[in-house]
PDB file of N, CA and C in Angstrom:
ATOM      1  N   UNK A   1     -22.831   9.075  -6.598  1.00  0.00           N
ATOM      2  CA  UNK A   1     -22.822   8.117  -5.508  1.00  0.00           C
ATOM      3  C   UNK A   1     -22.284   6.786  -6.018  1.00  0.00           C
ATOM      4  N   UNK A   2     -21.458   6.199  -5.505  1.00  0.00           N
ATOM      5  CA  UNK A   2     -20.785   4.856  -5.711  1.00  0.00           C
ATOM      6  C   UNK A   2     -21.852   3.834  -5.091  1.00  0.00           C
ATOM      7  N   UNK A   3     -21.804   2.769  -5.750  1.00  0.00           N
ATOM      8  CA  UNK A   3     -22.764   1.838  -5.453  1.00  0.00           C
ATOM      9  C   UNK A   3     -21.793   0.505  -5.221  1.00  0.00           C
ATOM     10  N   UNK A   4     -22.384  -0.765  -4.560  1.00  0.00           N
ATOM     11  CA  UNK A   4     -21.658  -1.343  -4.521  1.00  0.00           C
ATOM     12  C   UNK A   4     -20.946  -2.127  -5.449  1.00  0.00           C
ATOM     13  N   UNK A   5     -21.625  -2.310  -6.651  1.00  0.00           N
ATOM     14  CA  UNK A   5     -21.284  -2.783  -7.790  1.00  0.00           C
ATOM     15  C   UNK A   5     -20.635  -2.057  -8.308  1.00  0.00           C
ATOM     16  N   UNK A   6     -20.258  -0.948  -8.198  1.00  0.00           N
ATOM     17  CA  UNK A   6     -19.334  -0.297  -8.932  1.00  0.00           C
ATOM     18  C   UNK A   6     -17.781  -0.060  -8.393  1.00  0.00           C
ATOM     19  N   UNK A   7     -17.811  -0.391  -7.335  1.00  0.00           N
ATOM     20  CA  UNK A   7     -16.597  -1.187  -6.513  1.00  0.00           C
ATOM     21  C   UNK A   7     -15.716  -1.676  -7.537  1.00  0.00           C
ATOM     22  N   UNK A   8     -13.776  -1.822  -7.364  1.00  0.00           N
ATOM     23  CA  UNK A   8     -13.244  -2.917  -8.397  1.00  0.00           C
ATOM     24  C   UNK A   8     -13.041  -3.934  -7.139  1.00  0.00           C
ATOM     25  N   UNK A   9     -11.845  -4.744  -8.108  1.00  0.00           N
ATOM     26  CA  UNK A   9     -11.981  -6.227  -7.415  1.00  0.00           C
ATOM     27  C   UNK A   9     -10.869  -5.713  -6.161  1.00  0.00           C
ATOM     28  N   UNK A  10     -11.053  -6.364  -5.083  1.00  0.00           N
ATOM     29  CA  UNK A  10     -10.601  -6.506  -4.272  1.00  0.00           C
ATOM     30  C   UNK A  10     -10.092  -7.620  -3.064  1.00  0.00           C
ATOM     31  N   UNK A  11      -9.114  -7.411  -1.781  1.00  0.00           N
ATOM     32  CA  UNK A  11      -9.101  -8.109  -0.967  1.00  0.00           C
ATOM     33  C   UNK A  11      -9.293  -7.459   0.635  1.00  0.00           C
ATOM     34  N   UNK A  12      -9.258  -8.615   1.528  1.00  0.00           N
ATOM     35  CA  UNK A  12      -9.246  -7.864   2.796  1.00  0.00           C
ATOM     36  C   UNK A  12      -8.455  -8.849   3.689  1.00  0.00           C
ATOM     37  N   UNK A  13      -7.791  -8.094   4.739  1.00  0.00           N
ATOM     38  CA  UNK A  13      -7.612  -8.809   5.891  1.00  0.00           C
ATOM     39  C   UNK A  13      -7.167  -8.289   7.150  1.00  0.00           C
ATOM     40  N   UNK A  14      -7.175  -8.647   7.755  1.00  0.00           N
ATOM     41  CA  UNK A  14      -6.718  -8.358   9.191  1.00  0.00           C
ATOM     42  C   UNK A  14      -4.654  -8.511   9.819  1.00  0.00           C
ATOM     43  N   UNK A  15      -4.129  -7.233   9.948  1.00  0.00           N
ATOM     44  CA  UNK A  15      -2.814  -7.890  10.566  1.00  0.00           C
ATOM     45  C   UNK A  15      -2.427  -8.105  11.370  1.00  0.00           C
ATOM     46  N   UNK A  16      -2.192  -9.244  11.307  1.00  0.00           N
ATOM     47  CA  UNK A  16      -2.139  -9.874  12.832  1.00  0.00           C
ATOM     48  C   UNK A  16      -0.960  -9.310  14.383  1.00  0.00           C
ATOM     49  N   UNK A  17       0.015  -8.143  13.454  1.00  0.00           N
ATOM     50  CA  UNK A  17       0.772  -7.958  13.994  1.00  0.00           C
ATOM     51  C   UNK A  17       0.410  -6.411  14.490  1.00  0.00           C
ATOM     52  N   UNK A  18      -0.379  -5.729  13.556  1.00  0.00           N
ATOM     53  CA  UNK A  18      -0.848  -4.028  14.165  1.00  0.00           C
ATOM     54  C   UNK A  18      -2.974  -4.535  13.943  1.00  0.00           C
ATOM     55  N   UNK A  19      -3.139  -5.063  14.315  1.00  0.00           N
ATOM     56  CA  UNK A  19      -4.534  -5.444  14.611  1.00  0.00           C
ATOM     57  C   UNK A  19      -5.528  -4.902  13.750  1.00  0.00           C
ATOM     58  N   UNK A  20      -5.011  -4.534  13.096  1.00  0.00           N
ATOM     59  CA  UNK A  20      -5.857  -3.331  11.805  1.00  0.00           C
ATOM     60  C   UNK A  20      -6.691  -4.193  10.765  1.00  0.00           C
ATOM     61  N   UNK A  21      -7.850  -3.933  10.052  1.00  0.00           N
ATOM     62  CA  UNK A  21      -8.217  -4.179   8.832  1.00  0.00           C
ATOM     63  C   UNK A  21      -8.455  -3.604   7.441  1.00  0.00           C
ATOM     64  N   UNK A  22      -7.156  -3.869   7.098  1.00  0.00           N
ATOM     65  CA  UNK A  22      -7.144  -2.965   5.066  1.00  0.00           C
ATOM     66  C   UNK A  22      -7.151  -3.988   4.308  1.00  0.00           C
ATOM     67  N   UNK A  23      -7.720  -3.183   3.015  1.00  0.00           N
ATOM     68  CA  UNK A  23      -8.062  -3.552   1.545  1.00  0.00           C
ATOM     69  C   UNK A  23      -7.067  -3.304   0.728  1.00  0.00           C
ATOM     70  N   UNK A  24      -6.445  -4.503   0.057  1.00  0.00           N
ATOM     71  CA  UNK A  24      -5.688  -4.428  -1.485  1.00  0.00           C
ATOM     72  C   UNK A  24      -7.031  -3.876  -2.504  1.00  0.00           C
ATOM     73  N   UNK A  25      -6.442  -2.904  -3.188  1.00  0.00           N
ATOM     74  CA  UNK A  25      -6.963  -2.969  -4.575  1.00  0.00           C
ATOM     75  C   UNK A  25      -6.787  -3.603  -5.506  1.00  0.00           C
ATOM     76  N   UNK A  26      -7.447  -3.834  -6.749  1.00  0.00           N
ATOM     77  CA  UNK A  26      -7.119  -3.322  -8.117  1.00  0.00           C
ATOM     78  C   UNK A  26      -5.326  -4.395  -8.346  1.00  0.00           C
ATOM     79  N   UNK A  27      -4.439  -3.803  -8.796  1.00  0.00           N
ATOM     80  CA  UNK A  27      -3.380  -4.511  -9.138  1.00  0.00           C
ATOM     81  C   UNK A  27      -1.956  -4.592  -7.897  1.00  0.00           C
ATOM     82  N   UNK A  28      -3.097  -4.141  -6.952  1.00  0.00           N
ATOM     83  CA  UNK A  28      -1.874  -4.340  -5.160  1.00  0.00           C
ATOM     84  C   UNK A  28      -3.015  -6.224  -4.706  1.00  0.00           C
ATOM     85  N   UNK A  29      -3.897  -6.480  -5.562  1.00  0.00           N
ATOM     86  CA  UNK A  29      -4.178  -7.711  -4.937  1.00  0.00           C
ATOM     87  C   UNK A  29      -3.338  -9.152  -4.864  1.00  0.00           C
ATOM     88  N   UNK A  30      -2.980  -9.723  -4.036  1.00  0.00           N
ATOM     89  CA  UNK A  30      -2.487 -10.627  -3.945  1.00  0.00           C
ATOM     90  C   UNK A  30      -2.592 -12.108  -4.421  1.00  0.00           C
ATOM     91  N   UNK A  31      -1.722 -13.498  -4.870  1.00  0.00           N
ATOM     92  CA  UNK A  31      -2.036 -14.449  -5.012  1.00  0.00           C
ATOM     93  C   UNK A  31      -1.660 -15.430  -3.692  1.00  0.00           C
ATOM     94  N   UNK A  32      -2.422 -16.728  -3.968  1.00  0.00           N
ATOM     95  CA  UNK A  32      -1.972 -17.389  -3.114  1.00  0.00           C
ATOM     96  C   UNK A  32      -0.320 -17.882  -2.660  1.00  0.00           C
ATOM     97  N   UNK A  33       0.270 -17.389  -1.389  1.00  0.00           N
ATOM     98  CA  UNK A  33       1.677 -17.692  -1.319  1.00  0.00           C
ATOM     99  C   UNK A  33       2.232 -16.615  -1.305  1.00  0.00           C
ATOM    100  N   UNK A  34       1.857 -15.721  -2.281  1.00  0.00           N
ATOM    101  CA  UNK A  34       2.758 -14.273  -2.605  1.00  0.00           C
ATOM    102  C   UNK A  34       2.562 -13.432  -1.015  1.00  0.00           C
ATOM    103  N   UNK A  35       4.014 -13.297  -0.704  1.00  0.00           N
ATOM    104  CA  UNK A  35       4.765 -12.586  -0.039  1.00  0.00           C
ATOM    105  C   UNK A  35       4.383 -10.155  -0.094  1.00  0.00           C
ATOM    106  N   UNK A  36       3.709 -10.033   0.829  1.00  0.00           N
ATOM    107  CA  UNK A  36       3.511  -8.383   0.210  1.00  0.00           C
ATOM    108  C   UNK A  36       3.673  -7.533   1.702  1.00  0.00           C
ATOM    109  N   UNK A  37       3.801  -6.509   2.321  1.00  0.00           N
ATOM    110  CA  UNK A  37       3.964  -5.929   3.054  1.00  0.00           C
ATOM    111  C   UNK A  37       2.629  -4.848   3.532  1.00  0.00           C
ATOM    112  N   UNK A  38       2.378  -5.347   4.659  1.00  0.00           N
ATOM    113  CA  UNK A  38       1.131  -4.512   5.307  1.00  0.00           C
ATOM    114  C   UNK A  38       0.952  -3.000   5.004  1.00  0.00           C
ATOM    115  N   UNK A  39       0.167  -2.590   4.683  1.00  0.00           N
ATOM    116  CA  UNK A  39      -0.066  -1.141   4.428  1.00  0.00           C
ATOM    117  C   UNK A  39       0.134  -0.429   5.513  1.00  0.00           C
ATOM    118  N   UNK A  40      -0.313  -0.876   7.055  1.00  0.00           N
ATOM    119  CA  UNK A  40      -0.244  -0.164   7.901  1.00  0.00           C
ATOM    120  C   UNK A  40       1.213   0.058   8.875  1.00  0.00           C
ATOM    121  N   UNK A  41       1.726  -1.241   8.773  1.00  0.00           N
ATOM    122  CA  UNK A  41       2.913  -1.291   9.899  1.00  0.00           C
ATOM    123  C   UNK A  41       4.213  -1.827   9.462  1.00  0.00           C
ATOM    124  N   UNK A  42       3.748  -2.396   7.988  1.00  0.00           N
ATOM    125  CA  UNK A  42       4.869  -2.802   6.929  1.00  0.00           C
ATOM    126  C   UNK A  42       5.839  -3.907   7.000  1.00  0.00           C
ATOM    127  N   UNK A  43       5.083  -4.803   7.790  1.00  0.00           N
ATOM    128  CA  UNK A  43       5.535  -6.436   8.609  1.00  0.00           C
ATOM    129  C   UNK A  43       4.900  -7.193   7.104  1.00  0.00           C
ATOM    130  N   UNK A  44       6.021  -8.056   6.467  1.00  0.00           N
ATOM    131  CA  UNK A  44       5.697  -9.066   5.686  1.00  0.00           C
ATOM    132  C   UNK A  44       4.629  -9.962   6.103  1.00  0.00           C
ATOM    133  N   UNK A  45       3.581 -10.036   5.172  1.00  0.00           N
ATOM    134  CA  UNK A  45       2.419 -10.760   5.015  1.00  0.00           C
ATOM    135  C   UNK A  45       2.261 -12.005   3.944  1.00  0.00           C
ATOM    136  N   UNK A  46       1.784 -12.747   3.881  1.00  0.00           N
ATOM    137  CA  UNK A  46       1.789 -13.774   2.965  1.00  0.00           C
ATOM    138  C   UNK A  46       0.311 -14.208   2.799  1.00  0.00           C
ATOM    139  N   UNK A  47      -0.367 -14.042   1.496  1.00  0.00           N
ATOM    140  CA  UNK A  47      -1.376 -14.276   1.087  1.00  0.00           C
ATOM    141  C   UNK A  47      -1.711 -15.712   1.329  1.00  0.00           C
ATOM    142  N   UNK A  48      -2.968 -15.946   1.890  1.00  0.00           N
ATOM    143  CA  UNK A  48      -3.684 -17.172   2.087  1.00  0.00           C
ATOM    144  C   UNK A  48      -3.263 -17.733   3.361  1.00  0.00           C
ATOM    145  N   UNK A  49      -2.163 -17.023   4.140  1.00  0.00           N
ATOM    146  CA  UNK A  49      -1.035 -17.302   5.346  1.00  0.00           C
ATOM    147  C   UNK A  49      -2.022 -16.294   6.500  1.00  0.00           C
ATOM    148  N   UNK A  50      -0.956 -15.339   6.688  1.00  0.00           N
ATOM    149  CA  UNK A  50      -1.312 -14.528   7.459  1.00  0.00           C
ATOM    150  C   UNK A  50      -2.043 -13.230   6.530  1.00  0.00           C
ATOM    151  N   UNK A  51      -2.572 -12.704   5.274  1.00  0.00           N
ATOM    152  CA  UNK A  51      -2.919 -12.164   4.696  1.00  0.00           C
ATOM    153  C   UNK A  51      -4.163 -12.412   3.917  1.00  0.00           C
ATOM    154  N   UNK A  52      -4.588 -11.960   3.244  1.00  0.00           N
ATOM    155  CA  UNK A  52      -6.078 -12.122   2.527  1.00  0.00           C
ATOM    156  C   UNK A  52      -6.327 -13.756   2.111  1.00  0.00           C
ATOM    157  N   UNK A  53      -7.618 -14.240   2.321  1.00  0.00           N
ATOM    158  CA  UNK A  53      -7.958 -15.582   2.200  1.00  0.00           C
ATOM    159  C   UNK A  53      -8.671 -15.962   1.183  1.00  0.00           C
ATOM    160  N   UNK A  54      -9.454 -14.419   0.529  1.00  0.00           N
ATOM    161  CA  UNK A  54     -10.382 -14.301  -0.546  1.00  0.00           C
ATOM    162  C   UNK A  54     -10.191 -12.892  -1.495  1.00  0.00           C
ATOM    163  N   UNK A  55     -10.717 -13.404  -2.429  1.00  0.00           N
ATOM    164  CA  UNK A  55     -10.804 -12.305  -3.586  1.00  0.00           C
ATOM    165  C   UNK A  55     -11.993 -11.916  -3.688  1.00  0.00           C
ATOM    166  N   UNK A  56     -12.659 -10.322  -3.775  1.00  0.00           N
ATOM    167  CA  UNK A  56     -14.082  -9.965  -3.912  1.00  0.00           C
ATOM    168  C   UNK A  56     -14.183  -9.251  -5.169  1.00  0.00           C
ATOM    169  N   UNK A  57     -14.872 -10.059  -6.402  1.00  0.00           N
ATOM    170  CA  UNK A  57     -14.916  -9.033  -7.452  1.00  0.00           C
ATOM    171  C   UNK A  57     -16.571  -9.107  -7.248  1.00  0.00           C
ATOM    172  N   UNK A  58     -16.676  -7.792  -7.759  1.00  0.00           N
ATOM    173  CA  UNK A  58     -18.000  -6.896  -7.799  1.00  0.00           C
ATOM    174  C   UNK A  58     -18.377  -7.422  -9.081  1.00  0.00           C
ATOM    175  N   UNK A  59     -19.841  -7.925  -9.376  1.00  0.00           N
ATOM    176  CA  UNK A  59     -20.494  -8.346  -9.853  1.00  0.00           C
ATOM    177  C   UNK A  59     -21.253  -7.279 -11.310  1.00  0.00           C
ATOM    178  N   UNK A  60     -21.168  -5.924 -10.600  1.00  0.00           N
ATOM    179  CA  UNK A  60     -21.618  -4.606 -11.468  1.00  0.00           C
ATOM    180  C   UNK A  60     -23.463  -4.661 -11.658  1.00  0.00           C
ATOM    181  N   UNK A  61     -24.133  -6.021 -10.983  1.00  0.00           N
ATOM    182  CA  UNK A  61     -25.497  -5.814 -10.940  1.00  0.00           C
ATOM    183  C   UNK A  61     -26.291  -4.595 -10.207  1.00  0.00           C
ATOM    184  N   UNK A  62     -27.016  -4.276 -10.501  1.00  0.00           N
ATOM    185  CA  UNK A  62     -28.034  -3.735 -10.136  1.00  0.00           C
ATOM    186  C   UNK A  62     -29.225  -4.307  -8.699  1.00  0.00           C
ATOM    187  N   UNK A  63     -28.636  -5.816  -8.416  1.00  0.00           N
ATOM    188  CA  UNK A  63     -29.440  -5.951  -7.897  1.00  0.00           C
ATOM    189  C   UNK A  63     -28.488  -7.279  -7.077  1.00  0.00           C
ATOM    190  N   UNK A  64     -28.626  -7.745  -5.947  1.00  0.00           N
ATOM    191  CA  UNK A  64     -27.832  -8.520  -5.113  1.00  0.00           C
ATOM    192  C   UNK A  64     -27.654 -10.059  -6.336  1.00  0.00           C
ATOM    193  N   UNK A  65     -26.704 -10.380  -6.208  1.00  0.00           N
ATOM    194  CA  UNK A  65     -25.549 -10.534  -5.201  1.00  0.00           C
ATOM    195  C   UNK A  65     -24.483  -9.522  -5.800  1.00  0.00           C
ATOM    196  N   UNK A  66     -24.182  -8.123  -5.436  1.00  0.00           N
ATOM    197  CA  UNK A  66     -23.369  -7.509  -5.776  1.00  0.00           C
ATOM    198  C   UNK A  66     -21.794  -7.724  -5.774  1.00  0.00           C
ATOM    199  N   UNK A  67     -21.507  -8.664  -5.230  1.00  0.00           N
ATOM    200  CA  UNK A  67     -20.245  -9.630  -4.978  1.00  0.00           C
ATOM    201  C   UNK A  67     -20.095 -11.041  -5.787  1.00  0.00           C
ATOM    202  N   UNK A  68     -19.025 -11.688  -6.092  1.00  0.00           N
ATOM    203  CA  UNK A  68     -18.592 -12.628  -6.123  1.00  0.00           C
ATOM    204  C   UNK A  68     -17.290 -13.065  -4.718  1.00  0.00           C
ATOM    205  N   UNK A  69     -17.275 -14.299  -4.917  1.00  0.00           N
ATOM    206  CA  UNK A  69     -15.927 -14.190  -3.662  1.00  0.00           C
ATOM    207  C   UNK A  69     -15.827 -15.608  -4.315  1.00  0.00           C
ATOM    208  N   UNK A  70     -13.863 -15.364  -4.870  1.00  0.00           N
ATOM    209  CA  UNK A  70     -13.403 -16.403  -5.081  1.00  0.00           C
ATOM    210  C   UNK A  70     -12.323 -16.531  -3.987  1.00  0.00           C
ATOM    211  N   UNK A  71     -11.479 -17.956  -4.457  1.00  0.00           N
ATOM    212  CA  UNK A  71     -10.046 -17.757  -3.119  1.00  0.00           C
ATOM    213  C   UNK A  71      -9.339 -16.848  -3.839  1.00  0.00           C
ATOM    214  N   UNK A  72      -7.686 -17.204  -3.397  1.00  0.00           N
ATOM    215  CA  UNK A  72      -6.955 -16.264  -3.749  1.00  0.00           C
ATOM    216  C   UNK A  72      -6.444 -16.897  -5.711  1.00  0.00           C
ATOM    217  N   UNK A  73      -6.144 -15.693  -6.306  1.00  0.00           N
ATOM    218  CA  UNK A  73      -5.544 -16.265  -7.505  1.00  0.00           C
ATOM    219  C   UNK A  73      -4.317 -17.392  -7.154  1.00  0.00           C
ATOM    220  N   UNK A  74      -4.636 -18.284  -7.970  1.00  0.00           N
ATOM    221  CA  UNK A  74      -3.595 -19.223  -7.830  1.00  0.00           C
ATOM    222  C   UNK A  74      -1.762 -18.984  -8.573  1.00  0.00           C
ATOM    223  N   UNK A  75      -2.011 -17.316  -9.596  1.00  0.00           N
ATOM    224  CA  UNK A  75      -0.908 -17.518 -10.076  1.00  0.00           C
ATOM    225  C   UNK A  75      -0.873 -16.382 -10.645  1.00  0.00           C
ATOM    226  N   UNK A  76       0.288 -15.593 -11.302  1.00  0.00           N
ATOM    227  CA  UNK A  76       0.118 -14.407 -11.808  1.00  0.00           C
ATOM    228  C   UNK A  76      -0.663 -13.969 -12.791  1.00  0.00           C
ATOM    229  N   UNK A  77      -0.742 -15.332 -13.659  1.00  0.00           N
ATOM    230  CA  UNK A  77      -1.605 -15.291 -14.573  1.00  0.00           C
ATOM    231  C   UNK A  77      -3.122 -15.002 -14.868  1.00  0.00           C
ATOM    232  N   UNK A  78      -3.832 -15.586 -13.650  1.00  0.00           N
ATOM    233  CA  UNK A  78      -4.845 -15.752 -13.155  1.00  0.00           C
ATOM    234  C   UNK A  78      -4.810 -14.576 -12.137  1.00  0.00           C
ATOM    235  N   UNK A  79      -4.398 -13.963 -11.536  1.00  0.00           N
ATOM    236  CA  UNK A  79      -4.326 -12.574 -11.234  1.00  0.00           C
ATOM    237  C   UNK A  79      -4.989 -11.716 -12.022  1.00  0.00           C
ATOM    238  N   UNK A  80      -3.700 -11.523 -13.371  1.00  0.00           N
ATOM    239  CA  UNK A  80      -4.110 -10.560 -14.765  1.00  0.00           C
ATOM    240  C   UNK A  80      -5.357 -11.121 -15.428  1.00  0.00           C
ATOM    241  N   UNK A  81      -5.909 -12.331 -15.384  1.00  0.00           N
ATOM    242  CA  UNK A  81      -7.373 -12.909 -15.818  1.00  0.00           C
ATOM    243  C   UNK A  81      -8.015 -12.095 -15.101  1.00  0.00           C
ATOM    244  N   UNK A  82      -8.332 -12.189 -14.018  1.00  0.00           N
ATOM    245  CA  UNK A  82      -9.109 -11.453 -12.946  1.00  0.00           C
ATOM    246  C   UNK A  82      -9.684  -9.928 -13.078  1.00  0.00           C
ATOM    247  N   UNK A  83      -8.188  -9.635 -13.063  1.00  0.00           N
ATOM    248  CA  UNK A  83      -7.852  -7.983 -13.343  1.00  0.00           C
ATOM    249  C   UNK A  83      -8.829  -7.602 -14.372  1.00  0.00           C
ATOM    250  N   UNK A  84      -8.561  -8.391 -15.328  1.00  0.00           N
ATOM    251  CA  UNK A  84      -8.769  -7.826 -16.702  1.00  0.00           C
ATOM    252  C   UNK A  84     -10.668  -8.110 -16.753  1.00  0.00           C
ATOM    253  N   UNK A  85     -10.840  -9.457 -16.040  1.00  0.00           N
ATOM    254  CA  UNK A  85     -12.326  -9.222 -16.139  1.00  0.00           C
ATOM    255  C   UNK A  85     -13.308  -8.371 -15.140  1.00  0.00           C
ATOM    256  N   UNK A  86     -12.397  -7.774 -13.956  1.00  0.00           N
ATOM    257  CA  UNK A  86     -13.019  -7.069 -13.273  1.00  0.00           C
ATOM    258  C   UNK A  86     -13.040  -5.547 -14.451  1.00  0.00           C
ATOM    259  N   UNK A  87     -11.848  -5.207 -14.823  1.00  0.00           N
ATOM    260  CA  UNK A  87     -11.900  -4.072 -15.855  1.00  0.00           C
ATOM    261  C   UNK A  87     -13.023  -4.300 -17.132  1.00  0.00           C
ATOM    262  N   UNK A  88     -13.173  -4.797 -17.243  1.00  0.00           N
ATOM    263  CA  UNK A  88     -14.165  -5.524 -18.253  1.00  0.00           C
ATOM    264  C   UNK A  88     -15.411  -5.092 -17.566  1.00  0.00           C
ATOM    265  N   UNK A  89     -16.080  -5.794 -16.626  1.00  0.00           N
ATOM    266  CA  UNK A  89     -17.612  -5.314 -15.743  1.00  0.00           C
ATOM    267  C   UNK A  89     -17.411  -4.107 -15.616  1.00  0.00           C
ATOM    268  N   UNK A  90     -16.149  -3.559 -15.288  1.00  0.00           N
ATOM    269  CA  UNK A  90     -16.622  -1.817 -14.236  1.00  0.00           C
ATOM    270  C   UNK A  90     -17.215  -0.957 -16.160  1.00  0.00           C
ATOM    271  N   UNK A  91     -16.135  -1.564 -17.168  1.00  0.00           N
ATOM    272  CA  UNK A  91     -16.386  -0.448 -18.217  1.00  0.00           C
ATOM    273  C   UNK A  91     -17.570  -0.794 -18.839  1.00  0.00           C
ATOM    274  N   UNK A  92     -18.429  -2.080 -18.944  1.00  0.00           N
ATOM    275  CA  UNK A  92     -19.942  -2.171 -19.028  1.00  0.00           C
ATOM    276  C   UNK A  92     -20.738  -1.625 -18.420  1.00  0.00           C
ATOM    277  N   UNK A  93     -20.632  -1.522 -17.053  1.00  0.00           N
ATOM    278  CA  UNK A  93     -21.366  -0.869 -15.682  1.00  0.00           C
ATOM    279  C   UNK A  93     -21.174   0.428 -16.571  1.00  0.00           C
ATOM    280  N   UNK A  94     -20.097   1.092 -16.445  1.00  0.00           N
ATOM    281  CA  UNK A  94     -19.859   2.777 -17.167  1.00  0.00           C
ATOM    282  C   UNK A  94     -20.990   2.694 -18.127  1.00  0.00           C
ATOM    283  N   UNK A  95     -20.472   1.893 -19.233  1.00  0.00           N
ATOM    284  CA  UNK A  95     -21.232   2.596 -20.063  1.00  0.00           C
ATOM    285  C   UNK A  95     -22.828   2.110 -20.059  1.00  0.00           C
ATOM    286  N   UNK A  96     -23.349   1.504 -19.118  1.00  0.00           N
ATOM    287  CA  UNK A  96     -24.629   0.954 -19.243  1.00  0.00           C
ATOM    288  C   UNK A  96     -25.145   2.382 -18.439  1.00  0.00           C
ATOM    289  N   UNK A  97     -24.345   3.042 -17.083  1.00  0.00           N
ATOM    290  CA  UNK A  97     -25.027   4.211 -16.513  1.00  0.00           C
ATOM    291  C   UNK A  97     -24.765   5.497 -17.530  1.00  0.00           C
ATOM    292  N   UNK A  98     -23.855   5.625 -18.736  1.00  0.00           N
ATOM    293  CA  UNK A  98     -24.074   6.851 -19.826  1.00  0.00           C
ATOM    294  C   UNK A  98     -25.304   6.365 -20.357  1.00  0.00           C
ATOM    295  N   UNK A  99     -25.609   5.096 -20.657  1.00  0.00           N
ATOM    296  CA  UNK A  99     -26.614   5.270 -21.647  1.00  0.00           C
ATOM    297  C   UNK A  99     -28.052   5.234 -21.056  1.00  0.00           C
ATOM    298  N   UNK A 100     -28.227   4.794 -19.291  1.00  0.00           N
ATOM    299  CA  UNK A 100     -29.340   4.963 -18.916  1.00  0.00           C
ATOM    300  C   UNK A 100     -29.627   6.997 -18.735  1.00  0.00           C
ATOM    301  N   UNK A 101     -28.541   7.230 -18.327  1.00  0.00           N
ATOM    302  CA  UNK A 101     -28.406   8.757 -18.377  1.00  0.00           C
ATOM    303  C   UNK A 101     -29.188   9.866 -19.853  1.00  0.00           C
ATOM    304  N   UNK A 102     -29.072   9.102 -21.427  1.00  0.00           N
ATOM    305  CA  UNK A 102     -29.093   9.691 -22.298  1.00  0.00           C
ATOM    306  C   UNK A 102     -30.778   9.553 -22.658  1.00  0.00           C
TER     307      UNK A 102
END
């Protein structure tokens, strides 16, 4: 069973042009400004514009607040920061549930 902390980082939003609401993952998440194309109807979107307003990385607790929510990365760099510390929590989370397991 997936829990919510075990979630990676993510975004969300609404398009304004096919009325829908999807999630970027992982390394499809967006920065502020950056230009990306709707999953559903494939109409150019622009982060912090008409596209995601926030970033949700999962926290990996056990116990609320299973979220963080920052804005959007300000830069590619800070993107791959992100990335890398959401990859960071999920592989602690891993190995903290092998070793409650053993």
């Amino acid at each position: 069973m997936t829990r919510l902390g075990d979630l990676e980082i993510f975004q969300e939003y609404d398009c304004p042009f096919c009325g829908v609401d999807f999630d970027l993952f992982g390394p499809s998440i967006v920065t502020g400004g950056e230009k990306f194309h709707c999953v559903g109807c494939g109409a150019t979107l622009q982060g912090g514009v008409d596209g995601p307003r926030q970033t949700i990385l999962p926290t990996g607790a056990d116990e609320e607040p299973f979220f963080e929510f920052r804005k959007l990365p300000a830069s590619l760099a800070e993107k791959q920061a992100w990335l890398t510390e959401a990859s960071s929590r999920a592989n602690s989370r891993a190995t903290d549930v092998r070793n409650e397991r053993q």
